[in-house]
N, C-alpha and C. Protein backbone atom coordinates (compact mmCIF):
# COMPACT_ATOMS: atom_id res chain seq x y z
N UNK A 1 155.30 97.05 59.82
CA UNK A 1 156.10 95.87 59.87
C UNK A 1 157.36 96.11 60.69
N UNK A 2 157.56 97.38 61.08
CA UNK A 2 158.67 97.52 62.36
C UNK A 2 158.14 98.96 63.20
N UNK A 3 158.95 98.98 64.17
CA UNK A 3 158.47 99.87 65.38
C UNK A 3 158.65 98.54 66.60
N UNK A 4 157.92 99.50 67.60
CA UNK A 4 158.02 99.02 68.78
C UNK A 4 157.21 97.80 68.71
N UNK A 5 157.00 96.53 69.61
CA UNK A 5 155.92 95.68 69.75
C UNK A 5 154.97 96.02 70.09
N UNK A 6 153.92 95.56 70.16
CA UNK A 6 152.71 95.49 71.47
C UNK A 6 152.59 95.86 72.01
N UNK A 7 151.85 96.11 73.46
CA UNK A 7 151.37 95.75 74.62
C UNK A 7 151.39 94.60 75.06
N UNK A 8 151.41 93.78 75.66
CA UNK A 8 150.54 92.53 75.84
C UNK A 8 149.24 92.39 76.60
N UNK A 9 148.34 91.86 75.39
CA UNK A 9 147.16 92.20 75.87
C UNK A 9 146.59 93.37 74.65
N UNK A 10 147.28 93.33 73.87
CA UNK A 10 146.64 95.22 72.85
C UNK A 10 146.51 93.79 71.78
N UNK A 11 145.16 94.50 71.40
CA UNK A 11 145.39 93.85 70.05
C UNK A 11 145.52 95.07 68.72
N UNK A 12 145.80 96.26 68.71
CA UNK A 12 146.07 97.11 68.24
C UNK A 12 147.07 98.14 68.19
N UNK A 13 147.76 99.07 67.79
CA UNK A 13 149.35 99.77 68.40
C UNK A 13 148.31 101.51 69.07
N UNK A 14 149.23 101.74 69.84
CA UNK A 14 148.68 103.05 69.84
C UNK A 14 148.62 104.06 68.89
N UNK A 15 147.85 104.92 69.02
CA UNK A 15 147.90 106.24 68.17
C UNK A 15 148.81 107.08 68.25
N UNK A 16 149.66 107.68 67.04
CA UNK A 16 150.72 108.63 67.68
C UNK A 16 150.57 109.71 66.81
N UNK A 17 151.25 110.58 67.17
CA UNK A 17 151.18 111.72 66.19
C UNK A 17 152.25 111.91 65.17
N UNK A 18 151.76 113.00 64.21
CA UNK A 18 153.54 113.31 63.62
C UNK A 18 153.72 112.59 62.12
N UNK A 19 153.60 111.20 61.97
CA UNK A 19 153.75 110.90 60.78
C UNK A 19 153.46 111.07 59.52
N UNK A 20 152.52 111.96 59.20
CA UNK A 20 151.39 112.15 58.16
C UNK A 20 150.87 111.25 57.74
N UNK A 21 150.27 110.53 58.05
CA UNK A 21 149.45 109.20 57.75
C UNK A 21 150.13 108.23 57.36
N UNK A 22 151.16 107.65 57.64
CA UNK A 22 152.61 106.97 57.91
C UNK A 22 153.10 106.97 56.69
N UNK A 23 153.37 108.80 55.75
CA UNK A 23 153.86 108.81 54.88
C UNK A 23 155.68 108.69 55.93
N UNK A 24 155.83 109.36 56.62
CA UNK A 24 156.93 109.45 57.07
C UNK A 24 157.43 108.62 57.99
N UNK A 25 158.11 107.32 58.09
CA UNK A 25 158.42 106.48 58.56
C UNK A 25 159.37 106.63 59.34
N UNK A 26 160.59 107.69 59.35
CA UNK A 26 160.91 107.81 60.67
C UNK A 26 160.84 108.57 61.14
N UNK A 27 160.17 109.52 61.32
CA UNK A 27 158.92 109.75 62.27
C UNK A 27 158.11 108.93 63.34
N UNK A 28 157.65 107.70 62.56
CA UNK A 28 156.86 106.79 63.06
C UNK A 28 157.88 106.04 64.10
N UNK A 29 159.04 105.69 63.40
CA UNK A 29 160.31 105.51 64.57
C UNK A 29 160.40 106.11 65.47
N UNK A 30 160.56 107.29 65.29
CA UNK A 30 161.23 108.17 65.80
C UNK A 30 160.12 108.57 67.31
N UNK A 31 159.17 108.25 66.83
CA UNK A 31 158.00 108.57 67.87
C UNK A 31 157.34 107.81 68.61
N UNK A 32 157.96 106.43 68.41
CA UNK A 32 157.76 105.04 69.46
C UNK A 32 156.51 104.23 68.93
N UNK A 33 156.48 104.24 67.34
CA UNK A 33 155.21 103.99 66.60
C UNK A 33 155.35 102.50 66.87
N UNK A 34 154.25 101.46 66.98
CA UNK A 34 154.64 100.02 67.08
C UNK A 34 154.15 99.56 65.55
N UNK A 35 154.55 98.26 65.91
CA UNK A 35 154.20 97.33 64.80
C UNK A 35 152.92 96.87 64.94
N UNK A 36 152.21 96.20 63.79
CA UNK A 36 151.03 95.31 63.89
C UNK A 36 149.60 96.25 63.60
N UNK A 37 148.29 96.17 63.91
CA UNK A 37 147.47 96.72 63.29
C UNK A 37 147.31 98.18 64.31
N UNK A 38 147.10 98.84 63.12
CA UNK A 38 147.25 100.30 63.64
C UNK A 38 145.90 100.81 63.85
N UNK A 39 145.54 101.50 65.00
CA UNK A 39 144.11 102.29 65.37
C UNK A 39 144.05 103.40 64.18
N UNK A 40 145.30 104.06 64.09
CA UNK A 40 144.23 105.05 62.44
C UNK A 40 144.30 104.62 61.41
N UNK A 41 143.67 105.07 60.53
CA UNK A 41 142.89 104.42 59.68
C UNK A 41 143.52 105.82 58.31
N UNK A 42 143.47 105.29 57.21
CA UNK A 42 144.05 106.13 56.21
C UNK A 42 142.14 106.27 55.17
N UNK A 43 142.00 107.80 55.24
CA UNK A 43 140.96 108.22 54.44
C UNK A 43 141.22 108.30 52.69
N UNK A 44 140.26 108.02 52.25
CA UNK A 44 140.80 108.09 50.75
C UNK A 44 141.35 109.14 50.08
N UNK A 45 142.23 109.13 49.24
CA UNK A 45 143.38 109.81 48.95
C UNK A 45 144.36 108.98 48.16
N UNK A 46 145.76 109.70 48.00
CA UNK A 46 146.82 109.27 47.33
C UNK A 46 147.89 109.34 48.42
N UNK A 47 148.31 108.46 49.18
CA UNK A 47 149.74 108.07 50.07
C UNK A 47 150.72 107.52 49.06
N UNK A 48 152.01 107.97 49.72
CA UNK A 48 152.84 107.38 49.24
C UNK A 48 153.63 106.94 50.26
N UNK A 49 153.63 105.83 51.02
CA UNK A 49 153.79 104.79 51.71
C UNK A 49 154.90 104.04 51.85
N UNK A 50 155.89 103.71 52.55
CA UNK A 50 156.91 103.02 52.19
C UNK A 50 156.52 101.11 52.81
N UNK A 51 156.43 100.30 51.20
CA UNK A 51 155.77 98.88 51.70
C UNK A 51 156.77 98.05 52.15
N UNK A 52 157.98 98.70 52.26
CA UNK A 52 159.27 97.82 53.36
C UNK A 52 158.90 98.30 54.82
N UNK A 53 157.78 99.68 55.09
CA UNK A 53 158.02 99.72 56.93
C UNK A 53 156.39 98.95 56.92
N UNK A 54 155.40 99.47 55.91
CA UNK A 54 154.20 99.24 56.02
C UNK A 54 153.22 98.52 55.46
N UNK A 55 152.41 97.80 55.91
CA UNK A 55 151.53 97.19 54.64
C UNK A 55 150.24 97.63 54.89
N UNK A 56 149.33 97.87 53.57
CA UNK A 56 148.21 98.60 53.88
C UNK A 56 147.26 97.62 53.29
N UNK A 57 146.30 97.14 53.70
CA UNK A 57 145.07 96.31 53.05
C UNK A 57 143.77 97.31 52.54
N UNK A 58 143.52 97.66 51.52
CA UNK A 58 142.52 98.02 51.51
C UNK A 58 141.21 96.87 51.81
N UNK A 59 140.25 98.09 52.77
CA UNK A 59 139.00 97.53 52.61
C UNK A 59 137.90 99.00 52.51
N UNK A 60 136.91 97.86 52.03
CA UNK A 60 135.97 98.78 52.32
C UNK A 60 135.07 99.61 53.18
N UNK A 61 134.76 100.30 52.87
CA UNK A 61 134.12 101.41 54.44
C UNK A 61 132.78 100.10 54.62
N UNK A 62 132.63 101.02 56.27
CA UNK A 62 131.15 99.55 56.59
C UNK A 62 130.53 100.56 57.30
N UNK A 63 129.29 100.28 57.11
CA UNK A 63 127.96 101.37 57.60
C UNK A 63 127.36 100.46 58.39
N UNK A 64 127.04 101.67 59.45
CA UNK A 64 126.63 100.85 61.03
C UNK A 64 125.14 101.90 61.49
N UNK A 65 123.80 101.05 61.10
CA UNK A 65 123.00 101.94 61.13
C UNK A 65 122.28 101.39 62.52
N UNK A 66 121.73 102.68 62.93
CA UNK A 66 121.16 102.61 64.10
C UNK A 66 120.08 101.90 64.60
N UNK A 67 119.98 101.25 65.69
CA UNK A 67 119.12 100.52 66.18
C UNK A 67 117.74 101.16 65.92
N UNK A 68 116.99 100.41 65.69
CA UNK A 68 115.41 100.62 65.96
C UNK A 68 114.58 100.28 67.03
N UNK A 69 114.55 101.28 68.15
CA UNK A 69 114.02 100.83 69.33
C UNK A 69 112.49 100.44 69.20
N UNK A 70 112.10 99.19 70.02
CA UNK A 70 110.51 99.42 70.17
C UNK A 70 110.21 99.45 71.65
């Protein structure tokens, strides 16, 4: 919910390093993290998150099975 903007044209922020899975928020500042939907993705676990920089939606995992050629 803060950091840098966009791209225009991104519909996603870039990937950055450093934050620990945006336990550390300025870090995420600090490292030109943007706002809006983020390319990584948090694996299951226990974060402790700050919900004034971040908001997290859980969903569920989705399985993508392979084509069946004929």
């Amino acid at each position: 919910m803060d950091g840098a903007t966009l791209n225009p044209g991104d519909y996603v922020a870039e990937s950055i390093e450093g934050h620990d899975n945006f336990q550390d928020g300025h870090e995420f500042i600090d490292s030109k993290g943007q706002r809006g939907p983020q390319k990584d993705i948090l694996l299951p676990g226990t974060y402790y998150i700050n919900p004034l920089l971040f908001k997290v939606i859980p969903e569920s995992a989705k399985e993508v099975k392979p084509a069946k050629l004929q």
